[in-house]
PDB file of N, CA and C in Angstrom:
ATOM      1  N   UNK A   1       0.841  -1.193   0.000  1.00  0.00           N
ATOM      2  CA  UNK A   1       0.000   0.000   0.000  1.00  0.00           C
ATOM      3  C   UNK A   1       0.877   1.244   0.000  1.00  0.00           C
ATOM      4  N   UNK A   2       0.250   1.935  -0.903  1.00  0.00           N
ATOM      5  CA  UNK A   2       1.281   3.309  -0.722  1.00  0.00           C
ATOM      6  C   UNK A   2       1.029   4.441   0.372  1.00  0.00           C
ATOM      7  N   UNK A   3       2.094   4.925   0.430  1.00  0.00           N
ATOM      8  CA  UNK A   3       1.963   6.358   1.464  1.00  0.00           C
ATOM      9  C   UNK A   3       1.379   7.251   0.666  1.00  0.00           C
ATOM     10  N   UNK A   4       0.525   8.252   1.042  1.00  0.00           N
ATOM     11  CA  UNK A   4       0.263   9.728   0.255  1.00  0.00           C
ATOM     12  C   UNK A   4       1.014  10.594   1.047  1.00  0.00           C
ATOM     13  N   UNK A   5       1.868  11.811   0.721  1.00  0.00           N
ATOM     14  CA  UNK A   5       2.329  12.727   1.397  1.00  0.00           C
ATOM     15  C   UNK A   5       0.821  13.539   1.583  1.00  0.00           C
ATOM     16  N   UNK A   6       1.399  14.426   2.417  1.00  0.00           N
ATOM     17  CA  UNK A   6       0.043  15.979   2.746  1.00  0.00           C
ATOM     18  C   UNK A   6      -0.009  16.521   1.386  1.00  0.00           C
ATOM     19  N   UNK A   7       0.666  16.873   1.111  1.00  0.00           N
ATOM     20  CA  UNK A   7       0.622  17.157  -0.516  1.00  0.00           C
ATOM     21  C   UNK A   7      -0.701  16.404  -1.279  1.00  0.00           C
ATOM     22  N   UNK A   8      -0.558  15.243  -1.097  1.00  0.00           N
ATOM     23  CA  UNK A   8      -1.108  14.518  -2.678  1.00  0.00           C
ATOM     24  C   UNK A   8      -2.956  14.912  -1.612  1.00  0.00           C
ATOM     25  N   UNK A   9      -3.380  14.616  -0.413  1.00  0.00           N
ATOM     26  CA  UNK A   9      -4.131  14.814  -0.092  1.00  0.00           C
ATOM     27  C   UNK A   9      -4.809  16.328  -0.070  1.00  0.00           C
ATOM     28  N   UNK A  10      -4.058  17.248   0.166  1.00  0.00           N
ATOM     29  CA  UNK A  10      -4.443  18.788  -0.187  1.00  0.00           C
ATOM     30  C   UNK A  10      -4.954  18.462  -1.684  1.00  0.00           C
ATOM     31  N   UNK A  11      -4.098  18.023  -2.857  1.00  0.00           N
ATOM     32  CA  UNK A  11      -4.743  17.992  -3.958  1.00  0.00           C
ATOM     33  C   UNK A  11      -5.718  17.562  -4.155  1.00  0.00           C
ATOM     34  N   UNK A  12      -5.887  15.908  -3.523  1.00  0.00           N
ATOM     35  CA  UNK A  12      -6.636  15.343  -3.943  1.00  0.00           C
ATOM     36  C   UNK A  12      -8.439  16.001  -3.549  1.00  0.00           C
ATOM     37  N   UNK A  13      -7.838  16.605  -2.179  1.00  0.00           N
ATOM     38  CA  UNK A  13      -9.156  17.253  -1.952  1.00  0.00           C
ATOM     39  C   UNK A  13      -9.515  18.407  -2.616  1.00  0.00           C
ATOM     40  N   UNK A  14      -8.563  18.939  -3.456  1.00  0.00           N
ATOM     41  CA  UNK A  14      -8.987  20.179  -4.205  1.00  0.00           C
ATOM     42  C   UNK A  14      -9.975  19.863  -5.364  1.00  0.00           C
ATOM     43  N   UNK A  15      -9.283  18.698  -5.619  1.00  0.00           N
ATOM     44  CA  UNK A  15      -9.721  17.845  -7.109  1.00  0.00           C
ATOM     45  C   UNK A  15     -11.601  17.645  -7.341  1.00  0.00           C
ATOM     46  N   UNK A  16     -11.565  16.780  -6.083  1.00  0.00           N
ATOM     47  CA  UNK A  16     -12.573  15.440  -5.754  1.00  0.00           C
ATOM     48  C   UNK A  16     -13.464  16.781  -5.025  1.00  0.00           C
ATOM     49  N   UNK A  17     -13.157  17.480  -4.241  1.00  0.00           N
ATOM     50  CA  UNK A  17     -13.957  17.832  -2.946  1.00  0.00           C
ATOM     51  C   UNK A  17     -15.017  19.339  -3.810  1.00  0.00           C
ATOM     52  N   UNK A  18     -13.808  20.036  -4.117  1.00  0.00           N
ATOM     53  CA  UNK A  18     -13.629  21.209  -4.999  1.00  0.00           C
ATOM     54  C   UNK A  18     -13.801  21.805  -6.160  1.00  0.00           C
ATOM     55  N   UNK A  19     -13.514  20.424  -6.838  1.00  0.00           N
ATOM     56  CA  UNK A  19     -13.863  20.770  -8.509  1.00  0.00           C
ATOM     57  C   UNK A  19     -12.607  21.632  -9.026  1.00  0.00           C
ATOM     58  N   UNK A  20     -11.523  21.635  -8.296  1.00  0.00           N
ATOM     59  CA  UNK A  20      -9.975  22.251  -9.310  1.00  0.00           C
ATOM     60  C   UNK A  20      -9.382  21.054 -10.095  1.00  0.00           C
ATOM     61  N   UNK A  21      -8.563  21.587 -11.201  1.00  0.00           N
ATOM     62  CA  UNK A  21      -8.017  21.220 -11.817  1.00  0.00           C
ATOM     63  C   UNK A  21      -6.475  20.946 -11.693  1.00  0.00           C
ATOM     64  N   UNK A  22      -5.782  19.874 -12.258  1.00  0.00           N
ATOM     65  CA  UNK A  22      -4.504  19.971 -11.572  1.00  0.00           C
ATOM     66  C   UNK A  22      -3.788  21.392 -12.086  1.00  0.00           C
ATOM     67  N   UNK A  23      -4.522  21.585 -13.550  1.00  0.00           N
ATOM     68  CA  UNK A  23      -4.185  22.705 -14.250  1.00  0.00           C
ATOM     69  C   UNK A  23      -3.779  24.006 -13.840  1.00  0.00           C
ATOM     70  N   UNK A  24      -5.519  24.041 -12.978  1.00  0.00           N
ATOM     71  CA  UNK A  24      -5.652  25.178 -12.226  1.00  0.00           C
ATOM     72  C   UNK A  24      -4.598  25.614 -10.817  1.00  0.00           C
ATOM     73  N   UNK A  25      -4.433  24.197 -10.217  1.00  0.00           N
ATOM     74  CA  UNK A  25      -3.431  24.132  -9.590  1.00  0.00           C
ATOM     75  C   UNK A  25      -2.151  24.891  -9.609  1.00  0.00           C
ATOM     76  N   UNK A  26      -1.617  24.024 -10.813  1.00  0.00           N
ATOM     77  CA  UNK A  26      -0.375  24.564 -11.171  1.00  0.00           C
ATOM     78  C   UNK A  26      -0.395  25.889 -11.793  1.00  0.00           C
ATOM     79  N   UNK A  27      -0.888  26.343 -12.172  1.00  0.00           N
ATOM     80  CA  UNK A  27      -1.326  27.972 -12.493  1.00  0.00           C
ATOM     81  C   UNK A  27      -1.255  28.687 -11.503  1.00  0.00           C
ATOM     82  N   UNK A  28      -1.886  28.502 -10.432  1.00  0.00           N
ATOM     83  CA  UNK A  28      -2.109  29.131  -9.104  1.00  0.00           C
ATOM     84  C   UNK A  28      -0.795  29.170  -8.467  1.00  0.00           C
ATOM     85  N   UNK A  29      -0.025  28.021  -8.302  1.00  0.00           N
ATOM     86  CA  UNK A  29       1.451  28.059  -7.558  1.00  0.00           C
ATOM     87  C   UNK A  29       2.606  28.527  -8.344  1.00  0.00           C
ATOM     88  N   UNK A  30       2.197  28.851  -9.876  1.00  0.00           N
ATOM     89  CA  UNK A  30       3.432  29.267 -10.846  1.00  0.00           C
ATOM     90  C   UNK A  30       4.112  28.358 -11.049  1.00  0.00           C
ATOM     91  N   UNK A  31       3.697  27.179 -11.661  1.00  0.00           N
ATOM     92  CA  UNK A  31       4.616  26.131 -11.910  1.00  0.00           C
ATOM     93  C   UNK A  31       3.723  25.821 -13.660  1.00  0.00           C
ATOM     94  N   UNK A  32       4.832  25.425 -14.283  1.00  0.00           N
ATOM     95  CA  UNK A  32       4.124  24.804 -15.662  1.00  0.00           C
ATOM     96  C   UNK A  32       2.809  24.195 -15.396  1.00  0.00           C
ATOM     97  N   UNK A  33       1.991  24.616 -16.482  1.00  0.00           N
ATOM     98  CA  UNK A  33       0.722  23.765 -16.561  1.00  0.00           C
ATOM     99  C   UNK A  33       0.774  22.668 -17.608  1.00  0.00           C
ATOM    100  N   UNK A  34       1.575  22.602 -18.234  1.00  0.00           N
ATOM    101  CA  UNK A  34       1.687  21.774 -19.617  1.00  0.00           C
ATOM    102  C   UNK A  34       1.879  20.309 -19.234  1.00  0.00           C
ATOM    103  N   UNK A  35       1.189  19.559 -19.128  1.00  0.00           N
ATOM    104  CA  UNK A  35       1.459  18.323 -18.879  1.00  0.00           C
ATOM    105  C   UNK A  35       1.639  18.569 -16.502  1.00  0.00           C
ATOM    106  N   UNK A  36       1.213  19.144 -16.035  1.00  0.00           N
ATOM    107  CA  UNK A  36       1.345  18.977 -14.440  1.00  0.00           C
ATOM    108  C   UNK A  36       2.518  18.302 -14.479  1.00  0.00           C
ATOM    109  N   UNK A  37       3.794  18.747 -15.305  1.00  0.00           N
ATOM    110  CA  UNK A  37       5.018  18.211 -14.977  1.00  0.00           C
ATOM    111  C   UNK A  37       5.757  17.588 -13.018  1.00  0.00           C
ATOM    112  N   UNK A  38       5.597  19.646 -12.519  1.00  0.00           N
ATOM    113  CA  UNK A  38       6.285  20.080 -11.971  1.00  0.00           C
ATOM    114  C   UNK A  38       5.311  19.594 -10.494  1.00  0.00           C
ATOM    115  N   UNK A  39       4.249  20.064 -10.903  1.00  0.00           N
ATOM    116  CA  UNK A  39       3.089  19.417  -9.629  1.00  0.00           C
ATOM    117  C   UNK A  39       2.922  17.908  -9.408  1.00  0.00           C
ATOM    118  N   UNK A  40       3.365  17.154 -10.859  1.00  0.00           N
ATOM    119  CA  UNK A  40       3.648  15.798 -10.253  1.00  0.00           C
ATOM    120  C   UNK A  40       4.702  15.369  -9.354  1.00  0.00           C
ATOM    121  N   UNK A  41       5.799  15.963 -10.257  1.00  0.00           N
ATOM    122  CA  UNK A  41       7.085  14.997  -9.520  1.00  0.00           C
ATOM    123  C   UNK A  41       6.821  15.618  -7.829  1.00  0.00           C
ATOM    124  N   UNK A  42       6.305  16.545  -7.432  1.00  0.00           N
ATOM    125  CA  UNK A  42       6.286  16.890  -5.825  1.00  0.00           C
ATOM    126  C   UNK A  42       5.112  16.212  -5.674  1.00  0.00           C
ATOM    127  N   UNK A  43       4.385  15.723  -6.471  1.00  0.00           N
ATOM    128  CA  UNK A  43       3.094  14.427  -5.500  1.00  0.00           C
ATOM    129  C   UNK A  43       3.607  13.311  -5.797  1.00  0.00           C
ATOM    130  N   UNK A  44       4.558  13.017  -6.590  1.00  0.00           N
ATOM    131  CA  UNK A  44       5.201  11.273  -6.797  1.00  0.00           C
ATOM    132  C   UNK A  44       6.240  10.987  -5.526  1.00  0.00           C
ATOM    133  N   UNK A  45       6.523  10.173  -6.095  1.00  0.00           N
ATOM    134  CA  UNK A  45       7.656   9.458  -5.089  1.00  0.00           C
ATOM    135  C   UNK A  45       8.692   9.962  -5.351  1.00  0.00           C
ATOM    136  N   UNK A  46       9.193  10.866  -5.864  1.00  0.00           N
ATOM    137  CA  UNK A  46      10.648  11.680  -6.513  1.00  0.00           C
ATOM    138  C   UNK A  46      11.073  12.240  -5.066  1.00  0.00           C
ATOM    139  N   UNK A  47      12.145  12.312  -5.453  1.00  0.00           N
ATOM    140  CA  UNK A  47      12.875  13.211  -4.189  1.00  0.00           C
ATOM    141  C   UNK A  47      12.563  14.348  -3.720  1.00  0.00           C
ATOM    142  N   UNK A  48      12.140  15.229  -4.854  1.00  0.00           N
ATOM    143  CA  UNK A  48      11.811  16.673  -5.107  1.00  0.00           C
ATOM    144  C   UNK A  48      10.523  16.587  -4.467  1.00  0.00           C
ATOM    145  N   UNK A  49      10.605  17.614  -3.342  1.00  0.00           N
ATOM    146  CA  UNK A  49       9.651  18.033  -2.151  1.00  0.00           C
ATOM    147  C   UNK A  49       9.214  19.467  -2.562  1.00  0.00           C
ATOM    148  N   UNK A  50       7.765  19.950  -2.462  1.00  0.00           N
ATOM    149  CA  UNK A  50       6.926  20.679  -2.590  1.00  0.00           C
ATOM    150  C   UNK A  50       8.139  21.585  -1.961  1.00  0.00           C
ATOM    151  N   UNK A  51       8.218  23.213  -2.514  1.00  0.00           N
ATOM    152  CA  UNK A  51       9.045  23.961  -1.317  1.00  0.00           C
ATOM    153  C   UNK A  51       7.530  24.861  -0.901  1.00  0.00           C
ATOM    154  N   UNK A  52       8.081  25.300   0.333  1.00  0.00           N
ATOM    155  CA  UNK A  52       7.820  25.756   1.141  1.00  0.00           C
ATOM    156  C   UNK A  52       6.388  26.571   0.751  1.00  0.00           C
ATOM    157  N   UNK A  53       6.501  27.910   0.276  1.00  0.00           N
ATOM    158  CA  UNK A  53       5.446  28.459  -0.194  1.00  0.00           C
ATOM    159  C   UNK A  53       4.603  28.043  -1.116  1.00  0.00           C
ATOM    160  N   UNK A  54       5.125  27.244  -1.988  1.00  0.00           N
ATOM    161  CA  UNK A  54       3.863  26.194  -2.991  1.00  0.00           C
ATOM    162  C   UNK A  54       3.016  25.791  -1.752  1.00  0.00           C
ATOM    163  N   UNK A  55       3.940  25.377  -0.842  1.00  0.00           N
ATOM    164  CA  UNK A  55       2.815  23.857   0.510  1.00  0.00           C
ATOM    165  C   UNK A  55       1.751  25.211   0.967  1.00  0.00           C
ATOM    166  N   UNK A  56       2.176  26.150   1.128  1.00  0.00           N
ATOM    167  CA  UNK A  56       0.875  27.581   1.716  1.00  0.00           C
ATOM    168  C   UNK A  56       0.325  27.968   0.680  1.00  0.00           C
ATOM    169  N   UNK A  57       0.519  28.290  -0.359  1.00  0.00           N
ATOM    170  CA  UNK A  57      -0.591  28.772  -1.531  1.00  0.00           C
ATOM    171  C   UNK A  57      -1.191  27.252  -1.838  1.00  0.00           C
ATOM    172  N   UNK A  58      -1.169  26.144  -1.901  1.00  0.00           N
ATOM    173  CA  UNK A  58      -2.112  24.902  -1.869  1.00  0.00           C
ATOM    174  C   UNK A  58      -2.676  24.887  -0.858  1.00  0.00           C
ATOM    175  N   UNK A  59      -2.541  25.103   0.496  1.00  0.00           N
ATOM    176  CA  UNK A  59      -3.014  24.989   1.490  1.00  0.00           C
ATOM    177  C   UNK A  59      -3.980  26.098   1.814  1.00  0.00           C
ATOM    178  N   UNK A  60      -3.839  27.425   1.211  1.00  0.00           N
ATOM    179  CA  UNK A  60      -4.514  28.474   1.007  1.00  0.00           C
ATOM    180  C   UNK A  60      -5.375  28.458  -0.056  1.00  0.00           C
ATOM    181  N   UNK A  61      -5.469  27.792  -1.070  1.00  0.00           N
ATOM    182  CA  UNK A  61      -6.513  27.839  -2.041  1.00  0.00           C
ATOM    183  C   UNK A  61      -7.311  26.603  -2.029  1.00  0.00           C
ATOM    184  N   UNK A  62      -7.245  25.819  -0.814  1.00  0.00           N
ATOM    185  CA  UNK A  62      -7.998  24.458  -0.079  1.00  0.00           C
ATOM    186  C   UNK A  62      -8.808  25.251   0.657  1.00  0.00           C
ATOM    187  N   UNK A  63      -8.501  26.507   1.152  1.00  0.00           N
ATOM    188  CA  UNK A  63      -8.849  27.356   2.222  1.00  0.00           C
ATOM    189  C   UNK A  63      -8.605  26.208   3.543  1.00  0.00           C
ATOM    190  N   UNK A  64      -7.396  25.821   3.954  1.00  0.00           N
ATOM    191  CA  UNK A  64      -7.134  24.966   4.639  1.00  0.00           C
ATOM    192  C   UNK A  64      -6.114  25.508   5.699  1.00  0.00           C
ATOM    193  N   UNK A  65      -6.002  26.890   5.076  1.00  0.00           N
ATOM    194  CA  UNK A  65      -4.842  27.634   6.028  1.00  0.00           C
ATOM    195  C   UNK A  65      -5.049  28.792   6.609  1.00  0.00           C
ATOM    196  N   UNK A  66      -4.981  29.376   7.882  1.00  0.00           N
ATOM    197  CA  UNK A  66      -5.575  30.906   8.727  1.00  0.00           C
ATOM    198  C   UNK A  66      -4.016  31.774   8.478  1.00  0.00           C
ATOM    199  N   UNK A  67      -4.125  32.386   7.397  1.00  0.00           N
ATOM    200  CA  UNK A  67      -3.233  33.751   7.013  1.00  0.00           C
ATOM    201  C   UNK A  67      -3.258  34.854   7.649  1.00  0.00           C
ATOM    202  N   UNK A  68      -2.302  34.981   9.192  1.00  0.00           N
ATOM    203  CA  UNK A  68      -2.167  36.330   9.289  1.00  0.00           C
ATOM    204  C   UNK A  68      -1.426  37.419   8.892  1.00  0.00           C
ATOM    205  N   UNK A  69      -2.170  38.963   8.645  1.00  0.00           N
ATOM    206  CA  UNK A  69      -1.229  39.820   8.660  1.00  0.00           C
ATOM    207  C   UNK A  69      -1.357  40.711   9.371  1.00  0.00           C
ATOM    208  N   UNK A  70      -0.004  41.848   9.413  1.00  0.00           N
ATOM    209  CA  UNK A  70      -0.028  42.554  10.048  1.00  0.00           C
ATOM    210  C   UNK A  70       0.298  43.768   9.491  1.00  0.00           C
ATOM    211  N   UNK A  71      -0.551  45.029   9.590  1.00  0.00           N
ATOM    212  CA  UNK A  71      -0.216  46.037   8.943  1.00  0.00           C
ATOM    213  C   UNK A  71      -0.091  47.263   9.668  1.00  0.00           C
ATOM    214  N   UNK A  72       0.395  47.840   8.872  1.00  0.00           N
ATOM    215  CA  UNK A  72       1.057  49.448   9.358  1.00  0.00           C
ATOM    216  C   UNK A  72       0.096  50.035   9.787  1.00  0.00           C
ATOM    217  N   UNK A  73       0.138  51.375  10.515  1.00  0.00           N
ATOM    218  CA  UNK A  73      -0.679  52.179  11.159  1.00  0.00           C
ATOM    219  C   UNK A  73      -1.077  52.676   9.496  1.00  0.00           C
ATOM    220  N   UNK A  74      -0.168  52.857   9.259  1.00  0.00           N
ATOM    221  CA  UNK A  74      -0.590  53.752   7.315  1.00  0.00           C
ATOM    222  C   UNK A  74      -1.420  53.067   6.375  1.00  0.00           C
ATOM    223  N   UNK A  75      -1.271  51.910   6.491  1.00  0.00           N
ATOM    224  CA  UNK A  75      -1.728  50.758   5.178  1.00  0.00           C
ATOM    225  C   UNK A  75      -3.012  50.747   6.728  1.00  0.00           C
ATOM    226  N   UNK A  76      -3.363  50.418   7.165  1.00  0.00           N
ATOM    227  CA  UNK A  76      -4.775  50.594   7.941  1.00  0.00           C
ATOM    228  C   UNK A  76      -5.623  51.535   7.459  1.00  0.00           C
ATOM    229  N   UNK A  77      -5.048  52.668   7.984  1.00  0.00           N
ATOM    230  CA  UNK A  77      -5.380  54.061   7.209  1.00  0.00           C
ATOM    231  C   UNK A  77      -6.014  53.849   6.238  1.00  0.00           C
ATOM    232  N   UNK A  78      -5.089  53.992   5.159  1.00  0.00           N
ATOM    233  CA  UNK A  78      -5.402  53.748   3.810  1.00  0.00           C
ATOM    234  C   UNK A  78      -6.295  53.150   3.476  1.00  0.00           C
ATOM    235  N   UNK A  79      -6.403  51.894   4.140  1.00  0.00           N
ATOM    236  CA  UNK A  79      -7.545  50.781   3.662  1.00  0.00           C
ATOM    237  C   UNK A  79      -8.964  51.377   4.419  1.00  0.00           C
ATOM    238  N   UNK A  80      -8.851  51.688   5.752  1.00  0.00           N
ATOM    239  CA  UNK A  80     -10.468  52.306   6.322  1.00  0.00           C
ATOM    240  C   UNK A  80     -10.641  53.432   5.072  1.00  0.00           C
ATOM    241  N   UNK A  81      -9.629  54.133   5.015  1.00  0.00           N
ATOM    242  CA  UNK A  81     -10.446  55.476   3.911  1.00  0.00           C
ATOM    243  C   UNK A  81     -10.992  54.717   2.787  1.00  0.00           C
ATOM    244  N   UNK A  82     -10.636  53.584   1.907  1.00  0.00           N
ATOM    245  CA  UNK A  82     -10.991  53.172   0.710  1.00  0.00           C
ATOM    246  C   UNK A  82     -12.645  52.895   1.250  1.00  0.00           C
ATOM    247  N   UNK A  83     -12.564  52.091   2.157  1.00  0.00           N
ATOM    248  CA  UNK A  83     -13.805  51.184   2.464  1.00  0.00           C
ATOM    249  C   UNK A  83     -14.968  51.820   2.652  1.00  0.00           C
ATOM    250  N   UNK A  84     -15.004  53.630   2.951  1.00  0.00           N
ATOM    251  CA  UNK A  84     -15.715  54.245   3.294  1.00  0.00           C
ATOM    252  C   UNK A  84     -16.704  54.750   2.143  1.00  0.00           C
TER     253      UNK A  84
END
């Protein structure tokens, strides 16, 4: 029986759960879409491990991840005046 990394399961739930594409996927993280080259070999058994910020923008477009930020007294500002 095989292992799935967290990886192949974030996808798989994007896929199955979600209705994304691996396409869409790889579009979203900036990796080739042509053939899900680059998004495979990090869900296969290859050596080559998802880096770091791919694993949060998949995990963020699962909506599977709580993104904080923190902003300036200025960029606050800025944003209450827009909203008004």
């Amino acid at each position: 029986m095989a292992v799935l990394c967290l990886s192949q399961y974030v996808v798989t739930y994007l896929i199955e759960t979600i209705g994304v594409s691996k396409t869409d996927i790889s579009t979203h993280l900036g990796v080739t879409a042509k053939g899900n080259r680059t998004l495979n070999n990090w869900l296969g058994n290859s050596e080559q491990q998802i880096p770091y910020t791919a694993w949060r923008k998949l995990l963020s477009l699962a909506g599977l991840s709580i993104d904080l930020m923190v902003l300036s007294v200025r960029a606050e500002g800025l944003l209450a005046r827009k909203a008004k």
